[in-house]
Protein backbone atom coordinates (compact mmCIF):
# COMPACT_ATOMS: atom_id res chain seq x y z
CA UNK A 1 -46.67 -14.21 21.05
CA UNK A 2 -45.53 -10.71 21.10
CA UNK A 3 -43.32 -11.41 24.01
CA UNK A 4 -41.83 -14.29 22.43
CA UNK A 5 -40.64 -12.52 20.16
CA UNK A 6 -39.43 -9.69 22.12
CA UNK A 7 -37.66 -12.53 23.88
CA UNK A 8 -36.01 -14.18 21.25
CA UNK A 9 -35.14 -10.64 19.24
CA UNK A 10 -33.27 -9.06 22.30
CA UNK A 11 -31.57 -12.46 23.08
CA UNK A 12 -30.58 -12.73 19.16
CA UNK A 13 -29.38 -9.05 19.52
CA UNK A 14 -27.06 -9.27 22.50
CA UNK A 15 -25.39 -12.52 21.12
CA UNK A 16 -25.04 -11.03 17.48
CA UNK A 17 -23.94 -7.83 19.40
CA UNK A 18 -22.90 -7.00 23.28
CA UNK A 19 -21.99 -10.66 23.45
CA UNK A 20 -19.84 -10.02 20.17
CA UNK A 21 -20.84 -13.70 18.36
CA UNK A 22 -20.14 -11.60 15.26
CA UNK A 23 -16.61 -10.74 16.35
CA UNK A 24 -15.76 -13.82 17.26
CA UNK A 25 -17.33 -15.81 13.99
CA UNK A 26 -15.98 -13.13 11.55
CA UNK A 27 -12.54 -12.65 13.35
CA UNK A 28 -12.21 -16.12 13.99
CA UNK A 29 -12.56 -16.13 10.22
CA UNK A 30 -9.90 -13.52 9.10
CA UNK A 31 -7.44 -15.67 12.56
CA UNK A 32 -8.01 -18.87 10.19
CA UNK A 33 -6.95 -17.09 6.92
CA UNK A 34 -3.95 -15.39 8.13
CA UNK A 35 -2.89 -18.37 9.90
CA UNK A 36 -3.57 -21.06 7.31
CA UNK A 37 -1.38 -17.79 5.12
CA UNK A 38 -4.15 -19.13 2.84
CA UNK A 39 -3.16 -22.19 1.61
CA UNK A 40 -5.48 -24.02 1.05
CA UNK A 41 -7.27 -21.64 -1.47
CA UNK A 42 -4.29 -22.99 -3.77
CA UNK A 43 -5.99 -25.93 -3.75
CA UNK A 44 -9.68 -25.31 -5.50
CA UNK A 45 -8.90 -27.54 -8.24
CA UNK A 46 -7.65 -30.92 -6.15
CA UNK A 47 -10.65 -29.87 -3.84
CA UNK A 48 -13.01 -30.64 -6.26
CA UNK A 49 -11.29 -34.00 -7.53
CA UNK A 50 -11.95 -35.17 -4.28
CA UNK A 51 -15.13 -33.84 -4.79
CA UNK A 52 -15.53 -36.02 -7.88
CA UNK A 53 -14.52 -38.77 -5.83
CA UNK A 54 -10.96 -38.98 -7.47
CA UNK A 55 -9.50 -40.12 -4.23
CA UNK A 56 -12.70 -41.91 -2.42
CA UNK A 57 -11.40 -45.16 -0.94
CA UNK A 58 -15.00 -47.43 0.39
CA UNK A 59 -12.84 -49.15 3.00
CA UNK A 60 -12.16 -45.53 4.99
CA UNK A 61 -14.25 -45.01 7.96
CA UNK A 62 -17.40 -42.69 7.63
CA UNK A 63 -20.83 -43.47 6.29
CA UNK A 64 -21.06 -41.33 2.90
CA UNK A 65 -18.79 -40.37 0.01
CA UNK A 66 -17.44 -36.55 -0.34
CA UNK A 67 -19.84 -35.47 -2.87
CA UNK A 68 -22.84 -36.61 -0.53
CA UNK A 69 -21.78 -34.89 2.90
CA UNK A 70 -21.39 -31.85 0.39
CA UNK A 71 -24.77 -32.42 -0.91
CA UNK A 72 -26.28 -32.62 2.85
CA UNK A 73 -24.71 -29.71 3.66
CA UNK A 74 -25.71 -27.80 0.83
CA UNK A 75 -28.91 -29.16 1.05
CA UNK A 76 -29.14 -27.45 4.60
CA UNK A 77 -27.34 -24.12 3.16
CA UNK A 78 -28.31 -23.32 -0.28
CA UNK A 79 -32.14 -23.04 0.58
CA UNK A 80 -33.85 -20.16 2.11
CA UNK A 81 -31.20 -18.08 2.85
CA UNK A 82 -30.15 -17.82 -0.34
CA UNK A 83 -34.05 -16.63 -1.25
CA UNK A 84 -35.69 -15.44 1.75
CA UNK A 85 -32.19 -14.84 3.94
CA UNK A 86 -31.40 -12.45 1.27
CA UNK A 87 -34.68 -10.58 0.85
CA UNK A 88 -34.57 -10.21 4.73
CA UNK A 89 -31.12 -8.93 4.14
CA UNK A 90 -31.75 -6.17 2.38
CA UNK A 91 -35.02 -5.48 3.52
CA UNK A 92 -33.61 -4.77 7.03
CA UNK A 93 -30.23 -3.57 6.64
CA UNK A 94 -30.22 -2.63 2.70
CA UNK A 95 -28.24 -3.21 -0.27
CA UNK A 96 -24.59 -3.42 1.70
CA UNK A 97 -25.90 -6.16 3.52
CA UNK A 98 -24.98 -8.06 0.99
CA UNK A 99 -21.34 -6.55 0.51
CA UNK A 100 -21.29 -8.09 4.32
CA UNK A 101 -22.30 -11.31 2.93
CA UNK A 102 -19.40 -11.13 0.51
CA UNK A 103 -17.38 -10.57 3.17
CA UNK A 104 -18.80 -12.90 5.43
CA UNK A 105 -19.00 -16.13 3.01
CA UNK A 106 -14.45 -15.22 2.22
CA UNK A 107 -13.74 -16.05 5.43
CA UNK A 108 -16.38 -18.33 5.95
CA UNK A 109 -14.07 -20.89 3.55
CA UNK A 110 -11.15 -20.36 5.89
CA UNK A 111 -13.28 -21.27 9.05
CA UNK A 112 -15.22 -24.33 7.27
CA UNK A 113 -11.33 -25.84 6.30
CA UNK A 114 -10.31 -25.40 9.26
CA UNK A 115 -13.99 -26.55 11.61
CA UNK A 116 -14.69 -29.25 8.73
CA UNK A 117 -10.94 -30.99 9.02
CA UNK A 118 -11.18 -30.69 12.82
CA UNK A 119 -14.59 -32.41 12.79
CA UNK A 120 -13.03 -35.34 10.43
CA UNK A 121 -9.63 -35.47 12.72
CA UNK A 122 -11.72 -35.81 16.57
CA UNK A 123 -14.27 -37.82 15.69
CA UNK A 124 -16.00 -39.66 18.43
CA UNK A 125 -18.43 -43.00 18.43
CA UNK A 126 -22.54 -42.20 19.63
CA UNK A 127 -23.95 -44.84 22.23
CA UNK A 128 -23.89 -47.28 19.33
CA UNK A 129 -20.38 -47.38 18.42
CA UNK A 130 -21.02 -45.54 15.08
CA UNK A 131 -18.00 -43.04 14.06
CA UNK A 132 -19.57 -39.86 14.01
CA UNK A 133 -18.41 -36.04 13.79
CA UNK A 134 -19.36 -32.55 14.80
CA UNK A 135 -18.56 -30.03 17.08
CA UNK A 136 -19.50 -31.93 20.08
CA UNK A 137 -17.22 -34.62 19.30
CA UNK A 138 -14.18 -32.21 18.34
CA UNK A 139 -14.83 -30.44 21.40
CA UNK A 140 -14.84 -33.53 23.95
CA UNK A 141 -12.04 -35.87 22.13
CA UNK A 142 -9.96 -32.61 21.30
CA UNK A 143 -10.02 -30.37 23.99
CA UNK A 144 -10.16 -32.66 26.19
CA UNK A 145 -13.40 -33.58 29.19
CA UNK A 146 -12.69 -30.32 31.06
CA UNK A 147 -14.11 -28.58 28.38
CA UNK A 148 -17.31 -31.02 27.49
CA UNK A 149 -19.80 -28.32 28.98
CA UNK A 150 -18.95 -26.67 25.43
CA UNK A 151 -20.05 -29.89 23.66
CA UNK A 152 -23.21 -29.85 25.62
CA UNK A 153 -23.52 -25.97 24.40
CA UNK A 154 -23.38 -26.97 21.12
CA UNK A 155 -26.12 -29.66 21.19
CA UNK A 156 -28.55 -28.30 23.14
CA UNK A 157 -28.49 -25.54 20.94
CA UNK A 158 -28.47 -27.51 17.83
CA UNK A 159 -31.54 -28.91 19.56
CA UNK A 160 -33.73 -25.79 18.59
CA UNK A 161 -31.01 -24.69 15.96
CA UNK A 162 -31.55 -26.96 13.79
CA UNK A 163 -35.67 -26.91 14.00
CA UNK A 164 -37.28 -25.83 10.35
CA UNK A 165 -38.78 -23.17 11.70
CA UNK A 166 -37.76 -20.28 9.06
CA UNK A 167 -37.92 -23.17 6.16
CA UNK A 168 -41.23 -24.15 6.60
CA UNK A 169 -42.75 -20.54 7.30
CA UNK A 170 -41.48 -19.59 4.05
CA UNK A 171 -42.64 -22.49 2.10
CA UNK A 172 -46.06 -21.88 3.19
CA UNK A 173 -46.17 -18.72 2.82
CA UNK A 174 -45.25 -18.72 -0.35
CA UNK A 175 -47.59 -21.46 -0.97
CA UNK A 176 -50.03 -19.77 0.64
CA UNK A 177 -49.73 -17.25 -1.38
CA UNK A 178 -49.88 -18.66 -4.74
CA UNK A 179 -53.30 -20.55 -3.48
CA UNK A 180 -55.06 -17.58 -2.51
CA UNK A 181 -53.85 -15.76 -6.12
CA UNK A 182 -55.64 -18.52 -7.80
CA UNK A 183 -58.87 -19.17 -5.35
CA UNK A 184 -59.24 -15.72 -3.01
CA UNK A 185 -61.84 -17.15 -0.82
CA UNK A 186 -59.50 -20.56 0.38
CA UNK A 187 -58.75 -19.15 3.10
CA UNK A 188 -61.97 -18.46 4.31
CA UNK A 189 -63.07 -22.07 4.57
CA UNK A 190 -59.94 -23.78 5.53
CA UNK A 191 -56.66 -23.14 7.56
CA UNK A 192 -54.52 -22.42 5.10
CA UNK A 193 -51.66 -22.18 6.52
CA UNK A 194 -52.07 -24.85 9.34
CA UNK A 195 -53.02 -27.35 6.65
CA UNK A 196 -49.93 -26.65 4.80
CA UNK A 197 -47.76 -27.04 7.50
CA UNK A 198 -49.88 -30.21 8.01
CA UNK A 199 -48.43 -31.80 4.26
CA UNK A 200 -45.16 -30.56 4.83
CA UNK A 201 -44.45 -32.27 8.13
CA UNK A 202 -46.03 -35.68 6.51
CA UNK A 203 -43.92 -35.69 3.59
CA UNK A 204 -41.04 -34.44 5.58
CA UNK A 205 -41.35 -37.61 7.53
CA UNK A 206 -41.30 -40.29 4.82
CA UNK A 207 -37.47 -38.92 4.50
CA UNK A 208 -36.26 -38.09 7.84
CA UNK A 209 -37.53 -41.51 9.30
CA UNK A 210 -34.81 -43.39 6.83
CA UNK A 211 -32.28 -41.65 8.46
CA UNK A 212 -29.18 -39.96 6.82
CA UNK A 213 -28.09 -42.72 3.61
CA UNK A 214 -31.61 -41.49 2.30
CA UNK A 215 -31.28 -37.83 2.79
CA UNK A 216 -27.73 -38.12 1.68
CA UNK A 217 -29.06 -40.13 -1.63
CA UNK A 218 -31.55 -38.11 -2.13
CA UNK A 219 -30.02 -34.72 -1.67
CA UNK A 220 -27.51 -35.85 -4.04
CA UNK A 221 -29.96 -36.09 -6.95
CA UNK A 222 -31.79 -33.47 -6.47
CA UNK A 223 -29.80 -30.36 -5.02
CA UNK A 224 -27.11 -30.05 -7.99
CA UNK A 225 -30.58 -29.81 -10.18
CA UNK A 226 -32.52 -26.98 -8.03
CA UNK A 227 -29.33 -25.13 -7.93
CA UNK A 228 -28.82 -25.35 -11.46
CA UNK A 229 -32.87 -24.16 -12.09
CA UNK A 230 -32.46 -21.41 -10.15
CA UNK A 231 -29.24 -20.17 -10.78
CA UNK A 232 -30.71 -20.30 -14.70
CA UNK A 233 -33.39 -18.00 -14.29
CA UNK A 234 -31.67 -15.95 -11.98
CA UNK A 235 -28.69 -15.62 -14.59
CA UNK A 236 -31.46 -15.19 -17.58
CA UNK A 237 -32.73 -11.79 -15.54
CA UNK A 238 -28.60 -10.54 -14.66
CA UNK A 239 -27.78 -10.52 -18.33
CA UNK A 240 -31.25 -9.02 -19.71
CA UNK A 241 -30.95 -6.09 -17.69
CA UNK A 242 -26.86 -6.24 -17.83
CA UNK A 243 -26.74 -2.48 -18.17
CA UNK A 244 -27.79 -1.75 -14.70
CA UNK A 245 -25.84 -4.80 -13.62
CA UNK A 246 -22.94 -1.54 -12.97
CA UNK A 247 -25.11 0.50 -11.25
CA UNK A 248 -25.94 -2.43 -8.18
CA UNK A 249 -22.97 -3.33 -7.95
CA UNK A 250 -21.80 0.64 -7.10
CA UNK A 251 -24.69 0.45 -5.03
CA UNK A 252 -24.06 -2.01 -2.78
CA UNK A 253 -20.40 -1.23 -2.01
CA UNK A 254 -21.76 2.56 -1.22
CA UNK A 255 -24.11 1.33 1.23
CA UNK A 256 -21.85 -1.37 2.89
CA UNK A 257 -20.00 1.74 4.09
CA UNK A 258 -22.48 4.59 4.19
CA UNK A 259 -25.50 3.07 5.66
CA UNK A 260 -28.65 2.27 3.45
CA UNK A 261 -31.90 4.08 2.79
CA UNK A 262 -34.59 0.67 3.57
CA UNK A 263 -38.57 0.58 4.25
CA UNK A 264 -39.33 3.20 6.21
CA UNK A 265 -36.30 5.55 6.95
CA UNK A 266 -32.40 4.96 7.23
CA UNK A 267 -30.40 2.56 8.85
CA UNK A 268 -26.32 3.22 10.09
CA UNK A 269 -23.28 1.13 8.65
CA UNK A 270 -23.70 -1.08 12.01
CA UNK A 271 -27.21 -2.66 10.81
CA UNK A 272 -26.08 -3.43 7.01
CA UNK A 273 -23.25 -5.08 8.98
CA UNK A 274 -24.97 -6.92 11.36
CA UNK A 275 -27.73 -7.79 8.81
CA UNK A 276 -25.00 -9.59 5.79
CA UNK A 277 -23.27 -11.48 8.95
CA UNK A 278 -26.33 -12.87 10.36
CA UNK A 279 -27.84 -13.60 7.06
CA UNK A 280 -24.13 -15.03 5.75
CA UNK A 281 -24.23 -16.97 8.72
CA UNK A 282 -27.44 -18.29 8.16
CA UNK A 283 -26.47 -18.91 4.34
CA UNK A 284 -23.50 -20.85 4.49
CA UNK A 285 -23.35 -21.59 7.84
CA UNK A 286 -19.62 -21.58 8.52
CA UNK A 287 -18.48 -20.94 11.97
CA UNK A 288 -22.12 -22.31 12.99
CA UNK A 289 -21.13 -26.31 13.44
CA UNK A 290 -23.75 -27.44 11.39
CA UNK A 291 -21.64 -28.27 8.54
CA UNK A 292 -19.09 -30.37 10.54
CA UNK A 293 -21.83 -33.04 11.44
CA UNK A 294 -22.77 -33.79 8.06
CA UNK A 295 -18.73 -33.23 6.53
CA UNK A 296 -17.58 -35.26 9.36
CA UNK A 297 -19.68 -38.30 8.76
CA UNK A 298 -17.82 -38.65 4.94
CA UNK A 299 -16.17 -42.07 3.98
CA UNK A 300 -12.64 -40.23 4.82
CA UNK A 301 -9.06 -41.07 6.81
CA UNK A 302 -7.50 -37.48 5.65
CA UNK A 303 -8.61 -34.41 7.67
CA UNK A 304 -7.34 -31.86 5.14
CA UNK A 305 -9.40 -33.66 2.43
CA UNK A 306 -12.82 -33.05 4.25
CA UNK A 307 -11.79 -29.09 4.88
CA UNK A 308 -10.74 -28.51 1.17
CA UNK A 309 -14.56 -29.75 0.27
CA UNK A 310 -16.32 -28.04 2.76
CA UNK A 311 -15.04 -25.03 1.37
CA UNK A 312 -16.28 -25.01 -2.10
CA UNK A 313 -19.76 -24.68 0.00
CA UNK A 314 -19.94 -20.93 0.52
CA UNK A 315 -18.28 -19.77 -2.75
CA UNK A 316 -21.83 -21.86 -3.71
CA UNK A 317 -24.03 -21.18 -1.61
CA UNK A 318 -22.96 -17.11 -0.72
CA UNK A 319 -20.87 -15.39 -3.55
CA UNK A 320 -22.91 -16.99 -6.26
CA UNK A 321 -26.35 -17.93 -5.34
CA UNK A 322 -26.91 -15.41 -2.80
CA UNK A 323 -25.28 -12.55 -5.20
CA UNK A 324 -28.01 -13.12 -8.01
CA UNK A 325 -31.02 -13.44 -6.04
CA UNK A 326 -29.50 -10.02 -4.57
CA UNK A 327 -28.84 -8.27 -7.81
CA UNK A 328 -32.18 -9.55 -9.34
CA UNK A 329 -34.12 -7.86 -6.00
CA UNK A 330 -32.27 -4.71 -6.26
CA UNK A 331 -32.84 -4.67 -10.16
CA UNK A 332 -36.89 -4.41 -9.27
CA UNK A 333 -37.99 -1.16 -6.71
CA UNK A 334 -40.42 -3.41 -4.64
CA UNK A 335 -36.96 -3.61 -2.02
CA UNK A 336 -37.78 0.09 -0.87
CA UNK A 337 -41.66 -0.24 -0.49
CA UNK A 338 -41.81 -2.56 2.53
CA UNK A 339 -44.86 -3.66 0.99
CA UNK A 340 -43.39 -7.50 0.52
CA UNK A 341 -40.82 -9.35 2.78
CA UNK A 342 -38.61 -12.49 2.94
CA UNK A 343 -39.30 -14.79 0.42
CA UNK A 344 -42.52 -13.16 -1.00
CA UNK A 345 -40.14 -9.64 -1.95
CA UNK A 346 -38.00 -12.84 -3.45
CA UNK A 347 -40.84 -14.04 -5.75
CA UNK A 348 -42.07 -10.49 -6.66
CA UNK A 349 -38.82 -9.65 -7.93
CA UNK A 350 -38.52 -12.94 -10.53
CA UNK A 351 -42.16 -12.31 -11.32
CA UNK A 352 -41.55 -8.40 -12.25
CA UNK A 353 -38.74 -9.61 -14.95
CA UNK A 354 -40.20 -13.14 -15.58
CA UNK A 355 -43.77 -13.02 -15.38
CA UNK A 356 -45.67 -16.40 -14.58
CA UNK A 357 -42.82 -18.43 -15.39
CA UNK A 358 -41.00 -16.12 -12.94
CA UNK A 359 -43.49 -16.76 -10.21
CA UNK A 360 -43.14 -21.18 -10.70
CA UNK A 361 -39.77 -21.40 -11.18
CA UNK A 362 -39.91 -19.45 -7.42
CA UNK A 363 -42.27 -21.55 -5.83
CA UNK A 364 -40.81 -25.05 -7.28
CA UNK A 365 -37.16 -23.46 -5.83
CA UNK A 366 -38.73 -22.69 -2.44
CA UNK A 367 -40.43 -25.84 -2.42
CA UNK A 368 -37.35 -28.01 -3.10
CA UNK A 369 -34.03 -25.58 -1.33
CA UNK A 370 -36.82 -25.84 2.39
CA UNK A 371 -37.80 -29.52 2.00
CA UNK A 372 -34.19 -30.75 1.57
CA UNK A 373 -32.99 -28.22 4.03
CA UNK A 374 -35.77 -29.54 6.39
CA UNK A 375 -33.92 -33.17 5.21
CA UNK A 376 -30.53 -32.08 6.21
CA UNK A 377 -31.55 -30.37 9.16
CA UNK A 378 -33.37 -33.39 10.48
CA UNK A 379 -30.14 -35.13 10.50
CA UNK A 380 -27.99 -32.74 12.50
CA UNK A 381 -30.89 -32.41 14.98
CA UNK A 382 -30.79 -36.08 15.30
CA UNK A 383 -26.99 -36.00 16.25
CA UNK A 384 -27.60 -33.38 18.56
CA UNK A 385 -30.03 -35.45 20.65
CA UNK A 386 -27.92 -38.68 20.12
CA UNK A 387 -24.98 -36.82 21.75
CA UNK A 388 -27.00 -35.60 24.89
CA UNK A 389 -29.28 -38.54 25.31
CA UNK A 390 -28.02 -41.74 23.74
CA UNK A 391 -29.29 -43.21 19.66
CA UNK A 392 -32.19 -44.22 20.91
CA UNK A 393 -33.33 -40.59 21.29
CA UNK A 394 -33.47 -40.31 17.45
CA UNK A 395 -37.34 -41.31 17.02
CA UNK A 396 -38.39 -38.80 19.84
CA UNK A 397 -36.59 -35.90 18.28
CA UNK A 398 -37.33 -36.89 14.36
CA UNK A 399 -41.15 -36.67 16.29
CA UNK A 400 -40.65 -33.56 18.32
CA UNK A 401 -39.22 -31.94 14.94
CA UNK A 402 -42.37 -33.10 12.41
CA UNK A 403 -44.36 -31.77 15.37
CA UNK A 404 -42.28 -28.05 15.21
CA UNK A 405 -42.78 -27.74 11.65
CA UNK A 406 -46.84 -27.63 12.29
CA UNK A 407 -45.56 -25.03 14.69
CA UNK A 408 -42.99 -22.59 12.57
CA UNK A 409 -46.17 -22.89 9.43
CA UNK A 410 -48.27 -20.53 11.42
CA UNK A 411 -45.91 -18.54 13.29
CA UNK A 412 -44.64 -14.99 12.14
CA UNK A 413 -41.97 -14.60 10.09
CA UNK A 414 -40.09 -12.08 12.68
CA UNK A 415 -40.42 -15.02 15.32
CA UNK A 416 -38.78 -17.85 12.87
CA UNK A 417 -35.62 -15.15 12.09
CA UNK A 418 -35.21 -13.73 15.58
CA UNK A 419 -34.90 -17.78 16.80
CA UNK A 420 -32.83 -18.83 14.30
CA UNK A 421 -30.83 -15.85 14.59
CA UNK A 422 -30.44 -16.16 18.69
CA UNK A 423 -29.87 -20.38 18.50
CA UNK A 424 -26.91 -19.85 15.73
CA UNK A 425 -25.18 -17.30 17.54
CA UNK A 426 -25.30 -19.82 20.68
CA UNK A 427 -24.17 -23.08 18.19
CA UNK A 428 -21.30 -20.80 16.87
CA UNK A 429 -19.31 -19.54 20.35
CA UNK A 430 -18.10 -23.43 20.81
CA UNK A 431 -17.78 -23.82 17.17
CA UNK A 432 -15.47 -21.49 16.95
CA UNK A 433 -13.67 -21.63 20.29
CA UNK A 434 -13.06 -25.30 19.53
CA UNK A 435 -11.81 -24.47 15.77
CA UNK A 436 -9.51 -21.45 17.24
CA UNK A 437 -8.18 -23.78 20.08
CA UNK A 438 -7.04 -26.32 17.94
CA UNK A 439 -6.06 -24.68 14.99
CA UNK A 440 -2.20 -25.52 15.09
CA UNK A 441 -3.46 -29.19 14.37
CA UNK A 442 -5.00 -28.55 11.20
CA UNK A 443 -1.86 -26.51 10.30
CA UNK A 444 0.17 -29.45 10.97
CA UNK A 445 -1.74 -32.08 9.35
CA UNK A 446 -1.99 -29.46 6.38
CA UNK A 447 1.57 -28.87 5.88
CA UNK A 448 1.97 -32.74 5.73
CA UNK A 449 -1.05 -33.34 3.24
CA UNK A 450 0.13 -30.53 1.06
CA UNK A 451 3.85 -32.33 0.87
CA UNK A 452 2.20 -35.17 -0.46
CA UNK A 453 0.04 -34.35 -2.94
């Protein structure tokens, strides 16, 4: 296993780094806001009308309505990387990381306008005839069939990509956790964490089997609600200890450019950096393709529309969730011990400021942000496979993936990161090179949406 991991963490190192995935996702970023001269962050307030469904029209083409691609994609985004991405964050790279976040999630809402209207405006049809979106599509009926070895890139990575692996490791550890706090000998007569994965994968498959109207309807419901449980208690512990609130803040921006004291010894500007874009990227997800396939399948004839949503995603998902689980693990010490990691430094923090109550509303977050991630990421998996091997590879992979999440409940959390890590670095080069190629499209079509409005 050790090589595995070896494997995976050098390949996820020279993509992030020698291979310069984080140039080209962040640059690409900064390209799209110069070049858009940032229009469409004008336009927050008609974004979310057509978030409201102001403008929804049930004869366009697509199979959902704006606020449920949203909700699919946040399902998929505001999850563990906004609890465990975070803790890992800082953990590794230290407080700056998330100053790189901040960074990271700004441009991130120039790239998902720009990748999100692309992925409405070159839609393709799967062996079925169904209109569907994503970077494979925008790649093959935008660029053109010279360049489909990029849309078969972008799907075989989304293959492993979009696998639960990091999701369901941190569920059950977390659960695993909490089981042995209450019975300390569980684990000695069963497989704790092998029969957790076990009831994650079976409830994860009453879902995914319905296919994406019931992850869209359900992820509807439910993620507005987590977010707004979380976000509460998180807020609750900001403003009870708003006196030091100063004093992180300072913190952070000193170590996004000094480096960062973490566990065990000091770490250069070039970590914290490479730590808040990988985690960002892993947050939000912008530049990454994932949120194209579920934007792209929205009940929409106007490109620009789909971008303008898509972007209210990592001013959600990044610069507000991600900032207060940040400031409430800085605000506790347990950051600098290296006894706890990912989502269990996470739950220690709540549980120093909330007690109990600190350590359920945790676990019922956890619980909820990985199964409807595992929901959402079902679905792009799904399209993945459908693009490569025809609709009728949709059972096999919705089996493959309840299979994999048996796998990622027992493996180590290093393993889970370092392959997430490595298969988002290979989904974002098309992503990316797609978005940059055909840019001047969305600029057009914007100019002539903006006219209009």
């Amino acid at each position: 296993m050790d090589l595995i991991n070896n494997f995976f963490a050098n390949l996820s190192n020279f993509l992030w780094g020698n291979f310069g995935v984080a140039n080209l996702v962040i640059g690409g970023g900064i390209f799209f806001l110069f070049y858009s001269k940032l229009t469409p962050f004008r336009y927050f307030k008609h974004a979310f009308d057509i978030l409201l469904g102001k403008y929804d029209d049930p004869n366009d083409d697509g199979q959902i309505s704006h606020f449920q691609a949203l909700s699919t994609a946040l399902s998929s985004t505001v999850g563990i990387g906004n609890i465990a991405g975070v803790a890992v964050a800082i953990s590794l790279g230290g407080p700056g990381a998330l100053f790189w976040m901040w960074i990271s999630a700004i441009v991130g809402m120039a790239t998902k306008f720009f990748t999100c209207s692309l992925g409405i405006m070159f839609r393709g049809r799967d062996s079925d005839g169904e209109l569907q979106g994503g970077p494979m599509y925008v790649i093959e009926q935008g660029m053109g069939k010279k360049f489909k070895f990029l849309s078969y890139w972008f799907s075989i990575a989304g293959l492993v990509g979009c696998l639960s692996l990091l999701q369901v490791n941190q569920l059950t550890q977390i659960l695993s956790d909490q089981l042995i706090k209450t019975n300390p000998n569980i684990a000695s007569t069963i497989p704790l964490d092998l029969t957790i994965g076990i009831i994650i994968a079976l409830i994860v498959s009453v879902v995914i089997f319905g296919g994406l109207q019931r992850i869209a309807d359900v992820a509807s419901r439910i993620v507005p609600f987590m977010v707004l449980i979380y976000l509460s208690a998180g807020l609750f512990i900001v403003f009870t200890n708003i006196e030091l609130v100063p004093s992180i803040f300072n913190l952070i921006i000193s170590s996004a450019f000094n480096g960062s004291s973490v566990a065990g010894g000091f770490v250069g500007t070039a970590v914290v950096i490479s730590q808040g874009f990988r985690r960002a990227a892993f947050s939000n997800e912008a530049g990454m393709g994932t949120e194209v396939m579920a934007i792209g399948a929205s009940k929409n004839n106007e490109p620009i529309r789909s971008g303008l949503v898509a972007m209210i995603g990592p001013v959600i998902d990044t610069i507000i969730v991600c900032t207060i689980t940040g400031i409430v693990i800085l605000l506790s010490g347990d950051w600098m011990t290296g006894e706890f990691s990912g989502v269990s430094l996470t739950q220690k923090s709540f549980a120093n400021h909330l007690g109990v109550v600190g350590d359920f509303i945790l676990i019922f977050s956890v619980a909820t942000f990985a199964l409807y991630t595992m929901f959402g990421y079902s679905y792009y998996g799904c399209k993945c496979a459908s693009y490569l091997f025809g609709t009728g590879s949709k059972v096999y992979y919705r089996i493959f993936y309840v299979i994999t999440l048996v796998l990622g409940s027992v493996l180590s959390l290093d393993l889970a990161v370092n392959i997430v890590d490595a298969m988002f670095a290979l989904m974002a080069f098309p992503t990316m090179i797609s978005a940059i190629y055909l840019s001047p499209h969305i600029k057009k079509e914007a100019k002539r949406y903006f006219e209009t409005i």
